[in-house]
Protein backbone atom coordinates (compact mmCIF):
# COMPACT_ATOMS: atom_id res chain seq x y z
CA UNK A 1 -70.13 -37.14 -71.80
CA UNK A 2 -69.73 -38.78 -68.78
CA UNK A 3 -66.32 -38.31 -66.56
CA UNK A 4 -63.46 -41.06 -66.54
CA UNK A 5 -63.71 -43.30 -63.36
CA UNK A 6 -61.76 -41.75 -59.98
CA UNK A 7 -61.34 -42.24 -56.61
CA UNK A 8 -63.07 -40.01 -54.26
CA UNK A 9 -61.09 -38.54 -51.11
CA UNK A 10 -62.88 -36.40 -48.40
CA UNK A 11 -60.02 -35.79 -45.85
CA UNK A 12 -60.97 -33.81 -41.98
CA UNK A 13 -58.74 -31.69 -42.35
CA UNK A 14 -56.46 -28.89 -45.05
CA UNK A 15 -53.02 -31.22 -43.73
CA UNK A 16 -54.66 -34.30 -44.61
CA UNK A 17 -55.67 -32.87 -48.34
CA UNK A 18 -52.22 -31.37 -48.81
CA UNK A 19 -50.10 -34.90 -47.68
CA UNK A 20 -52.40 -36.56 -50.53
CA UNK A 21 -52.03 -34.47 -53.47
CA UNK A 22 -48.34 -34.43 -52.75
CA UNK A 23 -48.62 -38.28 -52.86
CA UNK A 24 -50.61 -38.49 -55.41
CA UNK A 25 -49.13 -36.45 -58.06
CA UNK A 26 -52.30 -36.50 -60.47
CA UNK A 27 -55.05 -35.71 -57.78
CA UNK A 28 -57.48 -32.67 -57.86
CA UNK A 29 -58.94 -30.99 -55.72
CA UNK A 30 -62.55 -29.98 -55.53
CA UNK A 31 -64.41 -26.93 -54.03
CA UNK A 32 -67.14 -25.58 -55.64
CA UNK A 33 -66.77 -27.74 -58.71
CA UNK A 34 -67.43 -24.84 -61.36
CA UNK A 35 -64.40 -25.42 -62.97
CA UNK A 36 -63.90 -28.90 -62.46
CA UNK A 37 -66.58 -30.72 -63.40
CA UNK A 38 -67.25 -29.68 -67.02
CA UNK A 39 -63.47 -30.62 -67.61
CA UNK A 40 -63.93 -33.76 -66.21
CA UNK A 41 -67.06 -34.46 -68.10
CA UNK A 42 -65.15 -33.61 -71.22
CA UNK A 43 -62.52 -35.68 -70.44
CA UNK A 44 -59.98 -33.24 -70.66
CA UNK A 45 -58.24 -34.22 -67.44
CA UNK A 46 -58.30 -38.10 -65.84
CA UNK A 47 -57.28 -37.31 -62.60
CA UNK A 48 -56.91 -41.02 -60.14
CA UNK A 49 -58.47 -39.37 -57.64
CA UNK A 50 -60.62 -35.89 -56.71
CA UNK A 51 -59.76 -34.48 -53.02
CA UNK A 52 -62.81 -32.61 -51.58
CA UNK A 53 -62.19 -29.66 -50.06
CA UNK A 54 -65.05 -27.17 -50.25
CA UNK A 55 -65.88 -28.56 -46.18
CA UNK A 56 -63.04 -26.51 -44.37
CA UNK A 57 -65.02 -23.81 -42.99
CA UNK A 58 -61.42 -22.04 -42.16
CA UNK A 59 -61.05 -20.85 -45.98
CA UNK A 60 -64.30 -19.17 -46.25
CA UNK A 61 -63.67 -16.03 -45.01
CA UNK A 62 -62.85 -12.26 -45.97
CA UNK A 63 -61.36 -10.06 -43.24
CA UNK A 64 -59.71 -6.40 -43.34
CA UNK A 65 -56.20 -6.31 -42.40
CA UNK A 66 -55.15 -2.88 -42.92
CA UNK A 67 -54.96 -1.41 -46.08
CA UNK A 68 -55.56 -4.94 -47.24
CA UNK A 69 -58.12 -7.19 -47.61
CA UNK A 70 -57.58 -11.15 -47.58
CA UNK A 71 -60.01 -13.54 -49.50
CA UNK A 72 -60.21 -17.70 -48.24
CA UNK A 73 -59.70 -19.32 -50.84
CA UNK A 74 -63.41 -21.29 -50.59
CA UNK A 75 -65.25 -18.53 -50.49
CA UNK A 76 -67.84 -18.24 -52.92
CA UNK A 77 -68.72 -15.74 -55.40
CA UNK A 78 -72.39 -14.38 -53.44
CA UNK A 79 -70.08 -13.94 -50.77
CA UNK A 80 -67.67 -11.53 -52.46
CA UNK A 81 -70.69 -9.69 -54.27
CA UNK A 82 -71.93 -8.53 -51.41
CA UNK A 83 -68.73 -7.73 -49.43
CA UNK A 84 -68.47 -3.82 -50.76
CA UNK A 85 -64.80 -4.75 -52.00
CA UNK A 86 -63.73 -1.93 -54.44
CA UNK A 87 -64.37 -3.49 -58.09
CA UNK A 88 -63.74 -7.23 -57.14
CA UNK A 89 -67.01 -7.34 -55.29
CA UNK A 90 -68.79 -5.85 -58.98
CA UNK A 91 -67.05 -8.07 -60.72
CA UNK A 92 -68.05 -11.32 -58.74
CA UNK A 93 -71.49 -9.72 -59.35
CA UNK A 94 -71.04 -10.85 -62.88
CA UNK A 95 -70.04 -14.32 -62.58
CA UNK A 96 -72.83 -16.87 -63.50
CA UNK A 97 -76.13 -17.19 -62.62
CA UNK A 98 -77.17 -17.52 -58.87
CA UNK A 99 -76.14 -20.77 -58.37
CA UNK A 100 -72.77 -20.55 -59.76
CA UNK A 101 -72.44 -17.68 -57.39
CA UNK A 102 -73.16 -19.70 -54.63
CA UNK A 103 -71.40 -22.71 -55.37
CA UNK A 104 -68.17 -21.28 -56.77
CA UNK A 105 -65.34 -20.21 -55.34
CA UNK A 106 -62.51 -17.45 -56.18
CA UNK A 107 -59.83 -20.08 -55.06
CA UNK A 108 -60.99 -22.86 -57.56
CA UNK A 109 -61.98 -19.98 -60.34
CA UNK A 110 -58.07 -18.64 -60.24
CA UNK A 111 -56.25 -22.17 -59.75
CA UNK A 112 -58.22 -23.47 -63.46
CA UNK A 113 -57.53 -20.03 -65.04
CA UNK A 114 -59.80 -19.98 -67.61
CA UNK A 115 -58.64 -17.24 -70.43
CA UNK A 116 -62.09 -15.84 -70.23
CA UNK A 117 -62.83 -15.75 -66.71
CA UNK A 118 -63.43 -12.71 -64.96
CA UNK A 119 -61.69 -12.41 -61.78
CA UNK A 120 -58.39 -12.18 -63.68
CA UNK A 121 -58.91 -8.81 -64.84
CA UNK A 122 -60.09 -7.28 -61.75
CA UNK A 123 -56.88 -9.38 -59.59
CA UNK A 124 -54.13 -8.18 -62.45
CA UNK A 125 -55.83 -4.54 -61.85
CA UNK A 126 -55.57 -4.80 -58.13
CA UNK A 127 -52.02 -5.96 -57.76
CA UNK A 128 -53.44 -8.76 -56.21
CA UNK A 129 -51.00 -11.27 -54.28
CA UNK A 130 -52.11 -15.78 -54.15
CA UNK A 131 -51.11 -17.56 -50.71
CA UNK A 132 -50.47 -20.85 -51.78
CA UNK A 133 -49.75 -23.15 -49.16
CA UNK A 134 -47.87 -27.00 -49.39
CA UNK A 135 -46.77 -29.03 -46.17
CA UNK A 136 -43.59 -27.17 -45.67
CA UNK A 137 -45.16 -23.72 -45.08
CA UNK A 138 -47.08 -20.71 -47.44
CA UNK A 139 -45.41 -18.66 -50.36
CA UNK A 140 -47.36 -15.73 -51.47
CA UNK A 141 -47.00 -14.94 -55.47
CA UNK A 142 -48.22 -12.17 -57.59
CA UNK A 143 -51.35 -12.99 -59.30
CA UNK A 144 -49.32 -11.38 -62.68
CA UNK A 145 -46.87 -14.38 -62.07
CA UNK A 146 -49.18 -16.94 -60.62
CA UNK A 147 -51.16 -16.52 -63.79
CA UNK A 148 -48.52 -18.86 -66.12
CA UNK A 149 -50.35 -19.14 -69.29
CA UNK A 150 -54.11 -20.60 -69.96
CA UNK A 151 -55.20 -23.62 -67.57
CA UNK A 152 -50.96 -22.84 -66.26
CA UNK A 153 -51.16 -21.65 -63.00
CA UNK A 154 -48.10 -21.18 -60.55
CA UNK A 155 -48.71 -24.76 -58.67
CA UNK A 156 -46.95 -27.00 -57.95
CA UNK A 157 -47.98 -30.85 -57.09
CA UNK A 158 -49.11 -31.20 -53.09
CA UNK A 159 -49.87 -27.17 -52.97
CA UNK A 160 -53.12 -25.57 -53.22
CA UNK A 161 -54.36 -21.24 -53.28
CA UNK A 162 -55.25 -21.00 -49.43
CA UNK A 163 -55.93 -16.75 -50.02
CA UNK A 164 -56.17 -13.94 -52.25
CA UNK A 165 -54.94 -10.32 -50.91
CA UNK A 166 -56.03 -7.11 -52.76
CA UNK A 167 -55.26 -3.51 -51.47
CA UNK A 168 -58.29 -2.34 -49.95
CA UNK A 169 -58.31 1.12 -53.09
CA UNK A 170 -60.47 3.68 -50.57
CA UNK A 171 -61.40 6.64 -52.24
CA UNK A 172 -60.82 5.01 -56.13
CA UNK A 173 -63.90 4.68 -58.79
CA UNK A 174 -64.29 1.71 -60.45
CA UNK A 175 -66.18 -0.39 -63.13
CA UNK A 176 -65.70 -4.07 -64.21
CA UNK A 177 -67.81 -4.38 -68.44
CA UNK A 178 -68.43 -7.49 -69.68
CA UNK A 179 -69.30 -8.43 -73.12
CA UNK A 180 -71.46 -12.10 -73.06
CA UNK A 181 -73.59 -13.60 -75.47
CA UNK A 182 -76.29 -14.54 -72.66
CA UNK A 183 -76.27 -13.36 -68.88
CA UNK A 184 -73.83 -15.68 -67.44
CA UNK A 185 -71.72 -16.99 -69.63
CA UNK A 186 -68.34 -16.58 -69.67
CA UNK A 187 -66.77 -12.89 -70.94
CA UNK A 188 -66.08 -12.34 -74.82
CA UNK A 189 -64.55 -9.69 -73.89
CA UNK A 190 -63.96 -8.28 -70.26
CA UNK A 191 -62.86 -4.79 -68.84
CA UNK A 192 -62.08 -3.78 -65.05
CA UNK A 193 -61.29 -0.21 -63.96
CA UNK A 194 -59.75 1.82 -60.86
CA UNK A 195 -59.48 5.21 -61.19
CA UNK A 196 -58.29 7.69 -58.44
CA UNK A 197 -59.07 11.34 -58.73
CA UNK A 198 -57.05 14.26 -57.26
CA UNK A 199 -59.61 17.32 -58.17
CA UNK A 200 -60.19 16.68 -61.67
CA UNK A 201 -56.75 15.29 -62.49
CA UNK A 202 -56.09 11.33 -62.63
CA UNK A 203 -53.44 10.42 -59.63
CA UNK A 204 -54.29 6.88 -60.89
CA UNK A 205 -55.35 4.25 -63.14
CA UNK A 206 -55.59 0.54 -63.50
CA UNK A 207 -57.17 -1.25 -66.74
CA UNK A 208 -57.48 -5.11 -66.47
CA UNK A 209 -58.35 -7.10 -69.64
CA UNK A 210 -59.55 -10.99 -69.48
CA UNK A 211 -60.18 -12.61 -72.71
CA UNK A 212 -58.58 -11.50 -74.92
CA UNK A 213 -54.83 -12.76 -74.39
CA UNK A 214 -53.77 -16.06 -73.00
CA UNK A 215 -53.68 -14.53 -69.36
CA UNK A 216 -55.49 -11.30 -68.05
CA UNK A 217 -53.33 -7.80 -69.10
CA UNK A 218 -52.63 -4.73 -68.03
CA UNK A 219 -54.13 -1.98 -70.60
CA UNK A 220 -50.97 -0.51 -70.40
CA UNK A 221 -50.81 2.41 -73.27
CA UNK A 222 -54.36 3.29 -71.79
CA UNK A 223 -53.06 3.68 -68.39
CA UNK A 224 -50.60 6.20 -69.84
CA UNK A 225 -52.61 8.16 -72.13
CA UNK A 226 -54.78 8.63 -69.28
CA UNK A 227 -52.43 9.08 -66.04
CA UNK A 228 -51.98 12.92 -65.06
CA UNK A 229 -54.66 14.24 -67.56
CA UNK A 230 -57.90 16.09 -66.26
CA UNK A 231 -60.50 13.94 -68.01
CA UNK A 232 -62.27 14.77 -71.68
CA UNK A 233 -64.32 13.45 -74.08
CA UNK A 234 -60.93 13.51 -76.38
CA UNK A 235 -58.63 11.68 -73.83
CA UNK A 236 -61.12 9.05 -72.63
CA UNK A 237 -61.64 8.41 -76.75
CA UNK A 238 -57.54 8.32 -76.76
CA UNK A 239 -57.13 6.35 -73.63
CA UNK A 240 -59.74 3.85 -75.10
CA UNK A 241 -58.48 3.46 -78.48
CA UNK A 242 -54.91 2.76 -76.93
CA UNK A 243 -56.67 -0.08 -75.06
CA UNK A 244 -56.91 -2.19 -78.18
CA UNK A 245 -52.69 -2.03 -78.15
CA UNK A 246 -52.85 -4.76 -75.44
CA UNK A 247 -55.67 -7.37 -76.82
CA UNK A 248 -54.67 -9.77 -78.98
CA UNK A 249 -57.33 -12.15 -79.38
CA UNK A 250 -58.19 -15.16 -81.27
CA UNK A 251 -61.61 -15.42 -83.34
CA UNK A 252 -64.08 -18.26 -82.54
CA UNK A 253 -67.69 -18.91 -82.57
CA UNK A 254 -68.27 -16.59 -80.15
CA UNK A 255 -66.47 -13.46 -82.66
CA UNK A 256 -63.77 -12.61 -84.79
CA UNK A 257 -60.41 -11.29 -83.56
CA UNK A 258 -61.26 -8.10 -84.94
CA UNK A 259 -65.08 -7.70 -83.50
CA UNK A 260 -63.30 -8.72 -79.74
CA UNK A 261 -60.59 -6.08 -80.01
CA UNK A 262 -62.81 -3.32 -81.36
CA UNK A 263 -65.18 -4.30 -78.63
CA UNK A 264 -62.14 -3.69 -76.26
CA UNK A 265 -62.19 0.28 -76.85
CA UNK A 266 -66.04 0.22 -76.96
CA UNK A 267 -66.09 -1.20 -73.12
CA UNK A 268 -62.90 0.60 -71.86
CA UNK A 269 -64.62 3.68 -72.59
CA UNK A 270 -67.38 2.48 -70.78
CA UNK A 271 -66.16 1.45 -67.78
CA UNK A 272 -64.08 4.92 -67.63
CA UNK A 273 -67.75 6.93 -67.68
CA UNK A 274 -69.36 4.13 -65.45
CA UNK A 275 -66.96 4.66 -62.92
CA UNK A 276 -67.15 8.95 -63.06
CA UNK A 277 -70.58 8.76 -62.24
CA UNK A 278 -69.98 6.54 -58.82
């Protein structure tokens, strides 16, 4: 299909962009256009006008800030792939083909929030933290909380996601699975992993899911059954089986509820012996 008629808006400067979506209540912006485009060519949203963005150079950056690192919002996938960021950088790996990687951006993938994504599970592993910034100054937001519900993130008209901050997880293992039907399509079912070792024991563990709820979860019972254990072929099977407790997804052409959740265990124990061998 072709998209509903708009207005096109290429303002010089991030002020400029924010005074007219605040004006202009029904206004979206564009970046890499990933996420935007197929909506509009489906006519699911018929915005007035689309605000480019994806030309200010100033939110396409990732720098090291302590035991932090902080993301530009318009900085595209390739860029994160090859930025050795513990499991985020892996996971952007995954993303698309080669020209989604280098067109898209992380701001534009988290502010659509596609259920099946795969930044989400990585971010809700990380504890990541969304700057998003409006005329009257920046609020930084969980990603947990920022993520609303499907399509629902935590924005508000006339503010756009200026950064994403993740903890910079030295000496963890990691390993981000992805069930797809062809190599780059969107995750069936998705799995990311941090795992911290103290000898053989686990000091700590973080399972994200994508796909299989509304929003990105926390594999929660996993985390426990696996969190001061030394590691076995019994506990991983434990730890992955409890995975499944936190999936609850829907069947479509793409599987049945019950295929995605059993698929859950099958890549949570995965990624657990992935990320041993790094």
């Amino acid at each position: 299909m072709y998209p509903p008629k708009f207005g096109y808006v290429i303002p010089d400067n991030l002020n400029e962009a924010l005074e007219f979506l605040e004006e202009h209540q029904d206004a979206r912006p564009l970046a890499g256009g990933h996420s935007l485009i197929p909506m509009l060519k489906l006519r699911l949203i018929r915005p007035s006008y689309i605000v480019e963005i994806r030309r200010f150079s100033n939110l396409s950056y990732i720098t090291k800030d302590g035991n932090l690192y902080k993301i530009g919002a318009l900085t595209t996938h390739y860029n994160i792939s090859k930025s050795s960021i513990p499991l985020l950088s892996e996971t952007a790996s995954n993303i698309g083909d080669p020209q989604v990687r280098n067109m898209g951006t992380i701001g534009g993938s988290i502010s659509h929030l596609d259920p099946s994504a795969d930044y989400p599970a990585a971010l809700i592993a990380m504890d990541a933290k969304v700057k998003i910034t409006r005329r009257k100054g920046d609020r930084v937001v969980d990603f947990k909380s920022f993520a609303k519900d499907m399509f629902t993130p935590d924005l508000n008209p006339g503010e756009l996601v200026t950064e994403i901050q993740v903890p910079t997880f030295e000496g963890y293992k990691f390993s981000y699975q992805k069930l797809e039907r062809r190599a780059g399509d969107f995750a069936i079912v998705g799995v990311a992993l941090l795992l911290k070792l103290s000898g053989d024991v686990i000091e700590d563990v973080r399972i994200g899911l994508t796909a299989v709820n509304n929003v990105a979860v926390r594999a929660k019972g996993a985390e426990e059954e696996l969190l001061g254990k030394k590691l076995n072929d019994e506990i991983i099977e434990k730890a992955a089986t409890r995975a499944m407790e936190s999936a609850n997804p829907t069947s479509d052409l793409r599987g049945s509820a019950e295929y995605k959740k059993k698929m859950v265990k099958v890549l949570t124990k995965r990624a657990i012996l992935t990320a041993l061998k790094r």
